[in-house]
C-alpha atoms as a PDB file:
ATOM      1  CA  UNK A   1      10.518  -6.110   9.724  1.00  0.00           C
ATOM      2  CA  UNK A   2      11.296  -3.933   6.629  1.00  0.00           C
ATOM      3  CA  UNK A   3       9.168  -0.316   6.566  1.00  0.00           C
ATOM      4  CA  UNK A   4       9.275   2.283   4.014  1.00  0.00           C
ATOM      5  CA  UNK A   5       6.984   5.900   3.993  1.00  0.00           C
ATOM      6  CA  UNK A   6       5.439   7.292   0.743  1.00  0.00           C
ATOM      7  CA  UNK A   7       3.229  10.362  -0.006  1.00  0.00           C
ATOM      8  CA  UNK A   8       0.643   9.743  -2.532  1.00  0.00           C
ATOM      9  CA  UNK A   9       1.102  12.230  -5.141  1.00  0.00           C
ATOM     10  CA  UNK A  10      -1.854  10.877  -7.417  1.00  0.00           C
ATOM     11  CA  UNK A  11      -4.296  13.503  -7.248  1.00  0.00           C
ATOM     12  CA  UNK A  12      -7.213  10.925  -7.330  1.00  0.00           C
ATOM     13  CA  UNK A  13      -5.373   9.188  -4.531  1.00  0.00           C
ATOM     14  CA  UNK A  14      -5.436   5.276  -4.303  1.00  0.00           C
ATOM     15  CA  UNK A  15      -9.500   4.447  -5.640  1.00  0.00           C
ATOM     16  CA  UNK A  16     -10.580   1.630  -6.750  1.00  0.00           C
ATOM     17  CA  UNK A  17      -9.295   0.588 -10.027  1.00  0.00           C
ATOM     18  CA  UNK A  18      -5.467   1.833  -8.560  1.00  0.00           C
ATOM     19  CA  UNK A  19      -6.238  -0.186  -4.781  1.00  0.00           C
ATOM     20  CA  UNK A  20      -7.196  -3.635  -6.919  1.00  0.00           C
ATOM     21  CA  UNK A  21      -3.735  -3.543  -8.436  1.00  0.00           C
ATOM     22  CA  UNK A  22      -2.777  -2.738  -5.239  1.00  0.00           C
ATOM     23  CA  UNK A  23      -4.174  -5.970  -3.603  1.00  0.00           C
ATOM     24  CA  UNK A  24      -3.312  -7.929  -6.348  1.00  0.00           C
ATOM     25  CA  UNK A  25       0.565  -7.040  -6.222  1.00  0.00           C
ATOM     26  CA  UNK A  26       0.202  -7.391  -1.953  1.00  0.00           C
ATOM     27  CA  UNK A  27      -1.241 -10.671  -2.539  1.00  0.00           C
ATOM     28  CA  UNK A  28       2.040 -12.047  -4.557  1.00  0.00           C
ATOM     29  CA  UNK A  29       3.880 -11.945  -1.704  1.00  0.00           C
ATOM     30  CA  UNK A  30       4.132 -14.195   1.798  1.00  0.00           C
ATOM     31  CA  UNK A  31       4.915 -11.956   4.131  1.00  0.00           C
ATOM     32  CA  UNK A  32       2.467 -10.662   6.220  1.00  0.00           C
ATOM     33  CA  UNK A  33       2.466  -6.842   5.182  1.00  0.00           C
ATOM     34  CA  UNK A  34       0.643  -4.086   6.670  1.00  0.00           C
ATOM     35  CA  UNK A  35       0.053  -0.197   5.402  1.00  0.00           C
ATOM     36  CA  UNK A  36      -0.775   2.796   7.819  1.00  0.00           C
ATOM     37  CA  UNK A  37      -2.698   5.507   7.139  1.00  0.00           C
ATOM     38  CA  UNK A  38      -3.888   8.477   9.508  1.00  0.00           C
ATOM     39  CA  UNK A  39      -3.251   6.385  12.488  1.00  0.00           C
ATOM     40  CA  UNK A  40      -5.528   3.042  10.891  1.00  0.00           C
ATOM     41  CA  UNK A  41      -3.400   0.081  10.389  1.00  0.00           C
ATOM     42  CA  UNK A  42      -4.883  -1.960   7.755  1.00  0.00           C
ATOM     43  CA  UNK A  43      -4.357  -5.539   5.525  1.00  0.00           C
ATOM     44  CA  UNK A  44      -2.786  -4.193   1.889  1.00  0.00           C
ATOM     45  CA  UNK A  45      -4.333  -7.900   1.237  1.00  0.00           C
ATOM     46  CA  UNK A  46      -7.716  -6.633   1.098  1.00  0.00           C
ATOM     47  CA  UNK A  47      -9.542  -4.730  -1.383  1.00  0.00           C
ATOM     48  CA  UNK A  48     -12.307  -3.786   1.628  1.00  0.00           C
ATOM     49  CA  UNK A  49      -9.610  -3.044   4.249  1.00  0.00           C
ATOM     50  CA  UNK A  50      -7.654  -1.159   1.704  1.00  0.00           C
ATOM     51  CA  UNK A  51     -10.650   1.302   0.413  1.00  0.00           C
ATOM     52  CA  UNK A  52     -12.104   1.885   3.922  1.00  0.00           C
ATOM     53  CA  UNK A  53      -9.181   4.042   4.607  1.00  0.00           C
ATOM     54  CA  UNK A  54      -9.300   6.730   2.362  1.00  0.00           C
ATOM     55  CA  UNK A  55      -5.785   6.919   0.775  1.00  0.00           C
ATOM     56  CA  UNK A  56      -6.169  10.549  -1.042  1.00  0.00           C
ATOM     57  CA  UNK A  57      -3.513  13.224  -2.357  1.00  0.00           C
ATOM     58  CA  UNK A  58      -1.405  13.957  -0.176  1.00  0.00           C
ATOM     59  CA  UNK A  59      -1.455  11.013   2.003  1.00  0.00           C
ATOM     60  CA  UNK A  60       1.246   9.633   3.756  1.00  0.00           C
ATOM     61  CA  UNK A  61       1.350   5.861   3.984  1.00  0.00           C
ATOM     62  CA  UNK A  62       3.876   3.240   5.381  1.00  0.00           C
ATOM     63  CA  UNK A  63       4.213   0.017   4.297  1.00  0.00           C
ATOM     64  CA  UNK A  64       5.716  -2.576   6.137  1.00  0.00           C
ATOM     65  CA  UNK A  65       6.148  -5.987   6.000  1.00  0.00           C
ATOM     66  CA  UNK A  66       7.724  -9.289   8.164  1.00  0.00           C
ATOM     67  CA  UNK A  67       8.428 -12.428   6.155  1.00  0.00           C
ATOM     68  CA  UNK A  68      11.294 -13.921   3.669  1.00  0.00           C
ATOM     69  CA  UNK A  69      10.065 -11.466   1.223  1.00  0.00           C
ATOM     70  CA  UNK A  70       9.517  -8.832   3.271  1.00  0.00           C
ATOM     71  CA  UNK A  71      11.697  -6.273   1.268  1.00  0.00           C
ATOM     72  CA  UNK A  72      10.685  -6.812  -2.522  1.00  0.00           C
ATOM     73  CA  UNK A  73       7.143  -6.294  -1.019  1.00  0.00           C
ATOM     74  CA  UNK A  74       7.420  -3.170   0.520  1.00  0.00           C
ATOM     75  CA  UNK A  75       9.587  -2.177  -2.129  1.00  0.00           C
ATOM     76  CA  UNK A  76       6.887  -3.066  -4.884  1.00  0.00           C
ATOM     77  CA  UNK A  77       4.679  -1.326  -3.258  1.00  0.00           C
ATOM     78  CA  UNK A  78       5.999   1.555  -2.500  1.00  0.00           C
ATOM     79  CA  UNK A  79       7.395   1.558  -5.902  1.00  0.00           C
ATOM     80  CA  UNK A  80       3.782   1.177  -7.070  1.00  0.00           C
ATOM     81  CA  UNK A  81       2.448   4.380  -5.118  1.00  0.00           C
ATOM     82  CA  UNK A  82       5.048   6.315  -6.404  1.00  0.00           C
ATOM     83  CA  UNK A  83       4.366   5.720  -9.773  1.00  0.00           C
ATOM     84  CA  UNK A  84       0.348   6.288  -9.571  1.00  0.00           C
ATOM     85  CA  UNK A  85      -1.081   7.972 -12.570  1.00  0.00           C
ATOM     86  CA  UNK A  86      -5.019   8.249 -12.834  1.00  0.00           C
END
């Protein structure tokens, strides 16, 4: 299991245009990952799971993953939130 935190410093936070890249860089990967938000654990796999959370400013999110490439996904991830723009 590989986890990393991130703040989301986008001050549109992670809508919909931002969450389908999201899912679409989640979805390169085998492991099974998982991102939690205000106490919801949800699948980073899914555009619908992903939205229903409300990622905004300010939000604190953990990514984690289990798998052979558990790492390079929770480090493209993170890497991803980090460099939100709107």
């Amino acid at each position: 299991m590989f986890t990393k935190k991130v703040v989301v410093k986008n001050e549109t936070g992670l809508h919909a245009r931002p969450a389908s890249q999201f899912v679409q860089i989640a979805s390169k990967y085998k492991s099974d990952i998982t991102l939690k938000v205000n106490d919801k654990i949800v699948n980073p796999k899914s555009i619908i799971s992903l939205l229903s959370v409300g990622i905004t400013y300010n939000s604190e999110v953990t990514v984690s993953a289990e798998g052979e490439d558990a790492k390079q996904a929770v480090d493209a991830l993170v890497k991803f939130i980090e460099n939100l723009k709107e």
